[in-house]
C-alpha atoms as a PDB file:
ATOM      1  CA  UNK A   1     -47.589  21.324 -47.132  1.00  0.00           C
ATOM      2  CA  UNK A   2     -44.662  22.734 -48.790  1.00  0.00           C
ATOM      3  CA  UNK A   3     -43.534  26.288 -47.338  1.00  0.00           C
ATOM      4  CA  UNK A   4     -42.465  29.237 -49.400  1.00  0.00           C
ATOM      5  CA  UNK A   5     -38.403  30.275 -49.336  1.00  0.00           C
ATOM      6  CA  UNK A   6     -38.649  33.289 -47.618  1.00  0.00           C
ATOM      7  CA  UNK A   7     -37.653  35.839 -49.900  1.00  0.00           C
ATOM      8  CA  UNK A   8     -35.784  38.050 -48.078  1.00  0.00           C
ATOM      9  CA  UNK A   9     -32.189  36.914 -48.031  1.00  0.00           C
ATOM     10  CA  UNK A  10     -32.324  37.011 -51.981  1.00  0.00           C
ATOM     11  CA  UNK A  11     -33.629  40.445 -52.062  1.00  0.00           C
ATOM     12  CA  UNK A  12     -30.730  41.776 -49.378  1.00  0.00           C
ATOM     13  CA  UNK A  13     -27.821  40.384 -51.622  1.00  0.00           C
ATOM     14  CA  UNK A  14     -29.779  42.043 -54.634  1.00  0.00           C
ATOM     15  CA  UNK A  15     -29.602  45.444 -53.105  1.00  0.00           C
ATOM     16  CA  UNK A  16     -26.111  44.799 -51.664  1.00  0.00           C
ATOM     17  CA  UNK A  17     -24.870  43.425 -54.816  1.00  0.00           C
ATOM     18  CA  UNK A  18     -26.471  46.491 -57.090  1.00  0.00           C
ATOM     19  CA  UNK A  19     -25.595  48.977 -54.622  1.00  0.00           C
ATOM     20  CA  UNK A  20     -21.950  47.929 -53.935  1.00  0.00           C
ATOM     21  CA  UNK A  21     -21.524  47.996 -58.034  1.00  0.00           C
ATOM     22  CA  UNK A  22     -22.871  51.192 -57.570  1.00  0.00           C
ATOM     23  CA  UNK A  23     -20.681  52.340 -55.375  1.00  0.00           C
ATOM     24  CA  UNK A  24     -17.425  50.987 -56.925  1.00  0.00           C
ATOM     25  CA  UNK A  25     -18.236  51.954 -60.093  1.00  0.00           C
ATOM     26  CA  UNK A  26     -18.492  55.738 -58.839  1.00  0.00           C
ATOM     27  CA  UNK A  27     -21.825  56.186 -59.716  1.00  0.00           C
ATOM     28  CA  UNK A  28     -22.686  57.761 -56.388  1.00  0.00           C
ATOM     29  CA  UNK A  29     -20.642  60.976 -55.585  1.00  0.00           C
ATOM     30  CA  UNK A  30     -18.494  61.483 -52.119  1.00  0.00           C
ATOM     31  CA  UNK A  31     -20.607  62.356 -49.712  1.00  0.00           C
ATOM     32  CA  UNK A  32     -24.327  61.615 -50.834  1.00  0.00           C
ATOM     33  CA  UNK A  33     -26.801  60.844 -48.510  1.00  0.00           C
ATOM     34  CA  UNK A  34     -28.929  57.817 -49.005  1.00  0.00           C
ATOM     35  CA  UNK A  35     -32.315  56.875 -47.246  1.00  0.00           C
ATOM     36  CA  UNK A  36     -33.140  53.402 -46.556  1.00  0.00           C
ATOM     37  CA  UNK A  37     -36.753  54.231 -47.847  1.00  0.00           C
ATOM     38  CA  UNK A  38     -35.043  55.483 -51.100  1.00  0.00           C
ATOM     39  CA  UNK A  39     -33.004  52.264 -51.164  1.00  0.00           C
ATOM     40  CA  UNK A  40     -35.750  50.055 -50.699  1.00  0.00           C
ATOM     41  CA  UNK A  41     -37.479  52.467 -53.532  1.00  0.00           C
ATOM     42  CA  UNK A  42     -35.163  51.529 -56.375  1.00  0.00           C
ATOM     43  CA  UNK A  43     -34.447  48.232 -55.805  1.00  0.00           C
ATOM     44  CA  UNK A  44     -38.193  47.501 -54.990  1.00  0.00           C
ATOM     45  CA  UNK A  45     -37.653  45.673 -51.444  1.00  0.00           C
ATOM     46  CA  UNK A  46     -39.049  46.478 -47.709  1.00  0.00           C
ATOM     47  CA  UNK A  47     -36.788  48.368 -45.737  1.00  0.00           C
ATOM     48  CA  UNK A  48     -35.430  45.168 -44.316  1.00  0.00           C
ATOM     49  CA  UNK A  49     -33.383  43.958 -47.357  1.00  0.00           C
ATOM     50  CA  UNK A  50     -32.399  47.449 -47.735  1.00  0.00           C
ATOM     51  CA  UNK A  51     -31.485  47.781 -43.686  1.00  0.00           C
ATOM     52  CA  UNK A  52     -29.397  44.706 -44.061  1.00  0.00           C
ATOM     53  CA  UNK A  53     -27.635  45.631 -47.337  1.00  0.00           C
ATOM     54  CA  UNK A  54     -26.702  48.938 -45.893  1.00  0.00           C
ATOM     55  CA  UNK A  55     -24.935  46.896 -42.806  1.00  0.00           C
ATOM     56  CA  UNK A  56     -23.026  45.102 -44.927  1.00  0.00           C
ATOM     57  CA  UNK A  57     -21.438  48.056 -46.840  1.00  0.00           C
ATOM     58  CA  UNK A  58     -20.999  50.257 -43.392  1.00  0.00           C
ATOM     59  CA  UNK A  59     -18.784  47.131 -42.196  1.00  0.00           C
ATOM     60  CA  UNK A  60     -16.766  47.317 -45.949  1.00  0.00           C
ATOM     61  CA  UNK A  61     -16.304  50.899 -45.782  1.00  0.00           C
ATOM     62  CA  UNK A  62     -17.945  51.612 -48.940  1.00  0.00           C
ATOM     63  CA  UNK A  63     -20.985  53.674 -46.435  1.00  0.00           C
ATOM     64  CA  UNK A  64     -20.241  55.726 -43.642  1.00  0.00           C
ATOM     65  CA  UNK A  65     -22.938  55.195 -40.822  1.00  0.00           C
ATOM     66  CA  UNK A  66     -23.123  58.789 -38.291  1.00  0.00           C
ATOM     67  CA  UNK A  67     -23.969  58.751 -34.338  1.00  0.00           C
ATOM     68  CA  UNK A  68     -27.502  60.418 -35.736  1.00  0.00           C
ATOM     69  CA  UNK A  69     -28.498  57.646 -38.202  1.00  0.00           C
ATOM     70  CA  UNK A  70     -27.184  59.243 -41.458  1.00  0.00           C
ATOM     71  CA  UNK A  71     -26.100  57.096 -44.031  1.00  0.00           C
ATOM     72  CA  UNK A  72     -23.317  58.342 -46.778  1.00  0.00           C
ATOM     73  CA  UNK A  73     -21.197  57.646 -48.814  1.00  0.00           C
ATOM     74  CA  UNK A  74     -17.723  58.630 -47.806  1.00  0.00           C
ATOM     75  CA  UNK A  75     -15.961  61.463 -48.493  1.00  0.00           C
ATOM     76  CA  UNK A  76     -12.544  61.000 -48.136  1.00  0.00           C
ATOM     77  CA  UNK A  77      -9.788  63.127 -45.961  1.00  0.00           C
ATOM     78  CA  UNK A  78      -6.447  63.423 -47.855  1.00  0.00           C
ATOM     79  CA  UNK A  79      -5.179  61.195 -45.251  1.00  0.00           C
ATOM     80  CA  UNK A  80      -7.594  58.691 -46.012  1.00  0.00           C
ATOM     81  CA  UNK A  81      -6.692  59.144 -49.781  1.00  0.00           C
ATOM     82  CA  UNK A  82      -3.109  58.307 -49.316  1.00  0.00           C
ATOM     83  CA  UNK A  83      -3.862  55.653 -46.852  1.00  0.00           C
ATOM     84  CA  UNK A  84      -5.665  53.549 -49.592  1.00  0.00           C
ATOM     85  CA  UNK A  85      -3.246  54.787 -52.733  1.00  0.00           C
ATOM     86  CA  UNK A  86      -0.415  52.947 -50.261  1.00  0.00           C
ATOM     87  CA  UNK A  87      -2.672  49.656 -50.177  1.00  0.00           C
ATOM     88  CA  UNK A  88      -3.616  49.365 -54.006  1.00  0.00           C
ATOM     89  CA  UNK A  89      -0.012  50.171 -54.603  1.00  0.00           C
ATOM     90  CA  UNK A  90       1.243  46.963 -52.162  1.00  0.00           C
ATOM     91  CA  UNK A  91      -1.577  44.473 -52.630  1.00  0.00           C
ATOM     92  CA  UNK A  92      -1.744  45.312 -56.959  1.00  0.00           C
ATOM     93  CA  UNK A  93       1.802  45.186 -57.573  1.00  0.00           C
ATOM     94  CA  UNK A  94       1.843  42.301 -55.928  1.00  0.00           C
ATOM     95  CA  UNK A  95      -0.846  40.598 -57.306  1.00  0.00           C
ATOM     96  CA  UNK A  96       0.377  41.738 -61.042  1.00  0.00           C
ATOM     97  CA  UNK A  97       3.598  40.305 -60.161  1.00  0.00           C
ATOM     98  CA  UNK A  98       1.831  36.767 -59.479  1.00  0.00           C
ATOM     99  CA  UNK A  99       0.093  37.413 -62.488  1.00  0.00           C
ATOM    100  CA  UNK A 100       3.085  37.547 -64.967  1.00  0.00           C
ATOM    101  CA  UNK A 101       4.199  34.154 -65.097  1.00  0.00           C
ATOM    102  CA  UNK A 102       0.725  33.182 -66.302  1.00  0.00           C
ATOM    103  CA  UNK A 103       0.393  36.348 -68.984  1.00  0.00           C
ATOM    104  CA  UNK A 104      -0.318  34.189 -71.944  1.00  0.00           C
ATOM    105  CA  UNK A 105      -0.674  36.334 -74.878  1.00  0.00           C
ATOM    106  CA  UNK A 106      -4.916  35.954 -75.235  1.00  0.00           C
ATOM    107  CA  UNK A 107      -4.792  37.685 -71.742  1.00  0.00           C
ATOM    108  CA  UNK A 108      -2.683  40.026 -73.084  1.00  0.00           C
ATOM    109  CA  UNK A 109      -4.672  40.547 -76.107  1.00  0.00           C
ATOM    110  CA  UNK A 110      -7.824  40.459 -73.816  1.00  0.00           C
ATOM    111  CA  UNK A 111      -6.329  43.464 -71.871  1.00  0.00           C
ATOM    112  CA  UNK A 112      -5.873  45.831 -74.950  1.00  0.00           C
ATOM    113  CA  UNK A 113      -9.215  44.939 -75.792  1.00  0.00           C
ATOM    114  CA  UNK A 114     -10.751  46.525 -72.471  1.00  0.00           C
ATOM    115  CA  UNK A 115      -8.233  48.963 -72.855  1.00  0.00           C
ATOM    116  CA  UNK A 116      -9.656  50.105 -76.217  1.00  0.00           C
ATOM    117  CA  UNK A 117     -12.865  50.441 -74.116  1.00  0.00           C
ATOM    118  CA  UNK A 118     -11.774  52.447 -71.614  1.00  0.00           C
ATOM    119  CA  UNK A 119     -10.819  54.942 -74.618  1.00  0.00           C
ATOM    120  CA  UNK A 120     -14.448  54.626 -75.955  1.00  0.00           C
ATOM    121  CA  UNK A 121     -15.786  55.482 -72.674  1.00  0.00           C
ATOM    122  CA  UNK A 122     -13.155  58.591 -72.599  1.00  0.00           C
ATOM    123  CA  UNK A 123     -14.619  59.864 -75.928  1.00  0.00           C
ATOM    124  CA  UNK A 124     -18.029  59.548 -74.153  1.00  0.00           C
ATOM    125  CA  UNK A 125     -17.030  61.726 -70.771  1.00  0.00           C
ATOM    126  CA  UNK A 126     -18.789  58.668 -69.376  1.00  0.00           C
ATOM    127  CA  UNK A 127     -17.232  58.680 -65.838  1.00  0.00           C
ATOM    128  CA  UNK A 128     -19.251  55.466 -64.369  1.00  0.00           C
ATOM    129  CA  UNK A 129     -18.155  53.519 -67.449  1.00  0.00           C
ATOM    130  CA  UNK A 130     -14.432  54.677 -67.552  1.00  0.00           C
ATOM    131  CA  UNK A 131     -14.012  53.710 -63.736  1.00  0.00           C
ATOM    132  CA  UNK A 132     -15.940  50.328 -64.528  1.00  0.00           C
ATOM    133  CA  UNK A 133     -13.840  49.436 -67.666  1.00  0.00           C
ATOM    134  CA  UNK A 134     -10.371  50.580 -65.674  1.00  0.00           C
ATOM    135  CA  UNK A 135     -11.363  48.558 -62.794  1.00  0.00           C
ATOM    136  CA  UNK A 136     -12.081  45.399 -65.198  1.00  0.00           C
ATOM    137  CA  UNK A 137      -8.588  45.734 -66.436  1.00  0.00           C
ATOM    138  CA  UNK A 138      -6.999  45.399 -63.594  1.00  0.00           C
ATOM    139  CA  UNK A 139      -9.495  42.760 -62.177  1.00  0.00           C
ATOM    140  CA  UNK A 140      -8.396  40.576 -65.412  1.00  0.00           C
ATOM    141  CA  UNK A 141      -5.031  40.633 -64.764  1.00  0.00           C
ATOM    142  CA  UNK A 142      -5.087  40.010 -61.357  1.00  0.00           C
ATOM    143  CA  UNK A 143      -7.310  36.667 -62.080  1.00  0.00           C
ATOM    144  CA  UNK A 144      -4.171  35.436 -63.507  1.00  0.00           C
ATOM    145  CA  UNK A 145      -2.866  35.835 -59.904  1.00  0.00           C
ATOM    146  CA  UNK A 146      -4.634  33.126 -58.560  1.00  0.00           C
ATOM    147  CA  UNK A 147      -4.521  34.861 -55.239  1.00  0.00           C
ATOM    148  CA  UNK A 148      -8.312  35.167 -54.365  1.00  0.00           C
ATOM    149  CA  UNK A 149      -7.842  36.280 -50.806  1.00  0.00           C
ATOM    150  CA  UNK A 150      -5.884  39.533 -52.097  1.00  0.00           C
ATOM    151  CA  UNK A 151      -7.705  40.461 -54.891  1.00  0.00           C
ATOM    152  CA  UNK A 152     -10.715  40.271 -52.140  1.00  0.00           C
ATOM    153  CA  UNK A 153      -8.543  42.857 -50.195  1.00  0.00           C
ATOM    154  CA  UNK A 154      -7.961  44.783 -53.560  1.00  0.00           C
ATOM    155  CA  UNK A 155     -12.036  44.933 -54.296  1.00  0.00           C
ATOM    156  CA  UNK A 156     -12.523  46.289 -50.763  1.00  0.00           C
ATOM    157  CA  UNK A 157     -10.111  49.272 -51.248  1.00  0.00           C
ATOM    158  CA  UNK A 158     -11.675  49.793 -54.837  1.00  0.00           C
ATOM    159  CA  UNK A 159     -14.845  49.924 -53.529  1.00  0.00           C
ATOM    160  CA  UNK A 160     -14.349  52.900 -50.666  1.00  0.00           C
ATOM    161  CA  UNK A 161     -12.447  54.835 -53.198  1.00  0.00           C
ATOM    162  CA  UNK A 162     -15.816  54.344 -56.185  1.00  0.00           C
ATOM    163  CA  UNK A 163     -17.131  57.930 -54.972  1.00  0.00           C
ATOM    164  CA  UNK A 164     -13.634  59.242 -54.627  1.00  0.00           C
ATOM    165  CA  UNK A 165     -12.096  57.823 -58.113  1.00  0.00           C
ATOM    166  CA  UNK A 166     -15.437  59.950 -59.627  1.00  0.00           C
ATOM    167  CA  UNK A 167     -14.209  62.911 -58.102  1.00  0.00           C
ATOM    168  CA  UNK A 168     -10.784  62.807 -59.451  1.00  0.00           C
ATOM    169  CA  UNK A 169     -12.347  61.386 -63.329  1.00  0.00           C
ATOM    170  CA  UNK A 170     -13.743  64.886 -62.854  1.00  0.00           C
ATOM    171  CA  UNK A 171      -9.972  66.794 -61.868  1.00  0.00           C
ATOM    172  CA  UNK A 172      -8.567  65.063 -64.452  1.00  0.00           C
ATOM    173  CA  UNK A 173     -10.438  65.346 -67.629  1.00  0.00           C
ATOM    174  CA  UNK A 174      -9.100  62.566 -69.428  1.00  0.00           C
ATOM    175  CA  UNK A 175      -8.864  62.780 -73.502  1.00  0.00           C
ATOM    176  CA  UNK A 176      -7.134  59.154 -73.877  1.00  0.00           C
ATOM    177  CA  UNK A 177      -6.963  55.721 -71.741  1.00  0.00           C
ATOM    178  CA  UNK A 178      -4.568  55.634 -69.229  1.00  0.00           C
ATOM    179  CA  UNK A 179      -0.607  55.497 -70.716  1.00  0.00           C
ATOM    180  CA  UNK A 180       0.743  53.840 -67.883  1.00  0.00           C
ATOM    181  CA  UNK A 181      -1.819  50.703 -69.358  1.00  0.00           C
ATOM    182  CA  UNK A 182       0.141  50.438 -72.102  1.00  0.00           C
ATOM    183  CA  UNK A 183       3.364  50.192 -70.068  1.00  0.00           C
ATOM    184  CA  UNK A 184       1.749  47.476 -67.761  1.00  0.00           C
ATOM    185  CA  UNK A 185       0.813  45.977 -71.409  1.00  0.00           C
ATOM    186  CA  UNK A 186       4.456  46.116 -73.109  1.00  0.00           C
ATOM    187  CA  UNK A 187       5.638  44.604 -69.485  1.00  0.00           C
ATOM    188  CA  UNK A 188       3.761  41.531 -69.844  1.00  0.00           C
ATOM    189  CA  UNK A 189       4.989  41.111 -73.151  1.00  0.00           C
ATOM    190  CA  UNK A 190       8.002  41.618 -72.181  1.00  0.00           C
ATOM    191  CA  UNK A 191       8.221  39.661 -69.059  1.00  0.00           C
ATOM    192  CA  UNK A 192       9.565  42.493 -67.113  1.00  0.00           C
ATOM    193  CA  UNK A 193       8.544  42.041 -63.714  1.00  0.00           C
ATOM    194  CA  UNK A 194      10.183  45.366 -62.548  1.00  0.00           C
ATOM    195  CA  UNK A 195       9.041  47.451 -65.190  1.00  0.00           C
ATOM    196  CA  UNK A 196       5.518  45.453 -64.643  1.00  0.00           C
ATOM    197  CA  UNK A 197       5.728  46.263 -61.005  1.00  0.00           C
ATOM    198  CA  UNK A 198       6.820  50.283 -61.480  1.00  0.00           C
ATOM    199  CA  UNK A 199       3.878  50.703 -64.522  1.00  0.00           C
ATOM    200  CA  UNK A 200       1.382  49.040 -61.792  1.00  0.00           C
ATOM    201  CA  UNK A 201       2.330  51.191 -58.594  1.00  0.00           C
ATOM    202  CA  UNK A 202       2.439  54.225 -60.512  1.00  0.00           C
ATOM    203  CA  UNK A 203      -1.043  53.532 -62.135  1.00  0.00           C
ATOM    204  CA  UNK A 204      -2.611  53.184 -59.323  1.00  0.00           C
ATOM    205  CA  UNK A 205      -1.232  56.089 -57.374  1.00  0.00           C
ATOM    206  CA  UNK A 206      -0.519  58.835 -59.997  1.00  0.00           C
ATOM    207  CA  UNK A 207      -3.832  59.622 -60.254  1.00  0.00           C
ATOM    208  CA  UNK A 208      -4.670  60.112 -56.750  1.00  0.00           C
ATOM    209  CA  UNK A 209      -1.766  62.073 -55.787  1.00  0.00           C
ATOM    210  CA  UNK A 210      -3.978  64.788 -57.864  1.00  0.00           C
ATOM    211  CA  UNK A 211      -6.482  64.816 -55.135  1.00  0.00           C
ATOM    212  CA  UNK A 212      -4.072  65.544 -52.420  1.00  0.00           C
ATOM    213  CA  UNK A 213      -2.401  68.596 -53.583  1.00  0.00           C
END
């Protein structure tokens, strides 16, 4: 007799997977406090899939687990801030920098695609979708890195600062896509690889700076 898969492994990387988008994508603010009944809720799993999913995003810093059970996501200290704008600025300028001797010109075209998208979703005042649209652009390019071990480390840092990068959409009230884009763009063309690394590190830090003052 033939024995059912037991469902619940697929069900935990369901609710990992849809939370950690979640998460990354800022559509969860600093700070929020989620239940794993609620979890188990909206994804429409028992609370072990949910208990398990949670785990896994306390030990990637994208959850913050307290001595009395509460689960959160984080909200960031100013330290903490800076601490990650330092790592996207080493691990992405380095990655772009990989990237640029394999910038063929239909990534290039590719990335002013997106980055016509991230404009749309700045018409909108769609937060989620201009941090999910940002985040693609810089995922694309650093594909062309072939470096999957650091853009790993690059995800990870993306996805504690999702509730964070929400917070400063918010500060910042953007009317256009991001200009330093275009400079990373024009690089590539270019094939500056200073001018590609300084667009890069100041990209990815500018912003942030805003939520430390």
């Amino acid at each position: 007799m033939q024995t059912r898969p037991d469902p619940s492994p697929s069900a935990h990387d369901r609710v990992y997977r849809g939370l950690r988008t979640r998460i990354m994508h800022g559509d969860i603010d600093p700070g929020q406090a989620l239940t794993l009944r609620g979890i188990g809720k909206e994804y429409g799993v028992s609370m072990t899939p949910a208990r398990e999913a949670v785990r896994r995003l306390v030990a990637e810093g994208a959850l913050s687990l307290s001595s009395s059970g509460r689960v959160a996501t984080p909200d960031l200290s100013n330290e903490r801030i800076e601490e990650l704008a330092a790592l996207r600025s080493l691990i992405e300028v380095e990655l772009a920098s990989r990237a640029l001797p394999r910038a063929h010109m239909a990534l290039i075209d590719r990335l002013q695609v997106i980055n016509g998208a991230i404009g749309e979703m700045v018409e909108r005042q769609d937060a989620v979708g201009y941090i999910r649209t940002n985040l693609e652009f810089h995922r694309t390019l650093y594909l062309r890195a072939q470096a999957p071990a650091m853009l790993a480390m690059a995800e990870t840092v993306w996805l504690q600062l999702g509730p964070t990068m929400r917070k400063l959409y918010a500060r910042m009230r953007r009317r256009e896509a991001p200009h330093f884009h275009r400079h990373i763009i024009a690089a590539l063309k270019a094939g500056d690889e200073p001018g590609l690394r300084l667009a890069v590190r100041s990209d990815v830090t500018q912003g942030l700076k805003m939520l430390v003052t």
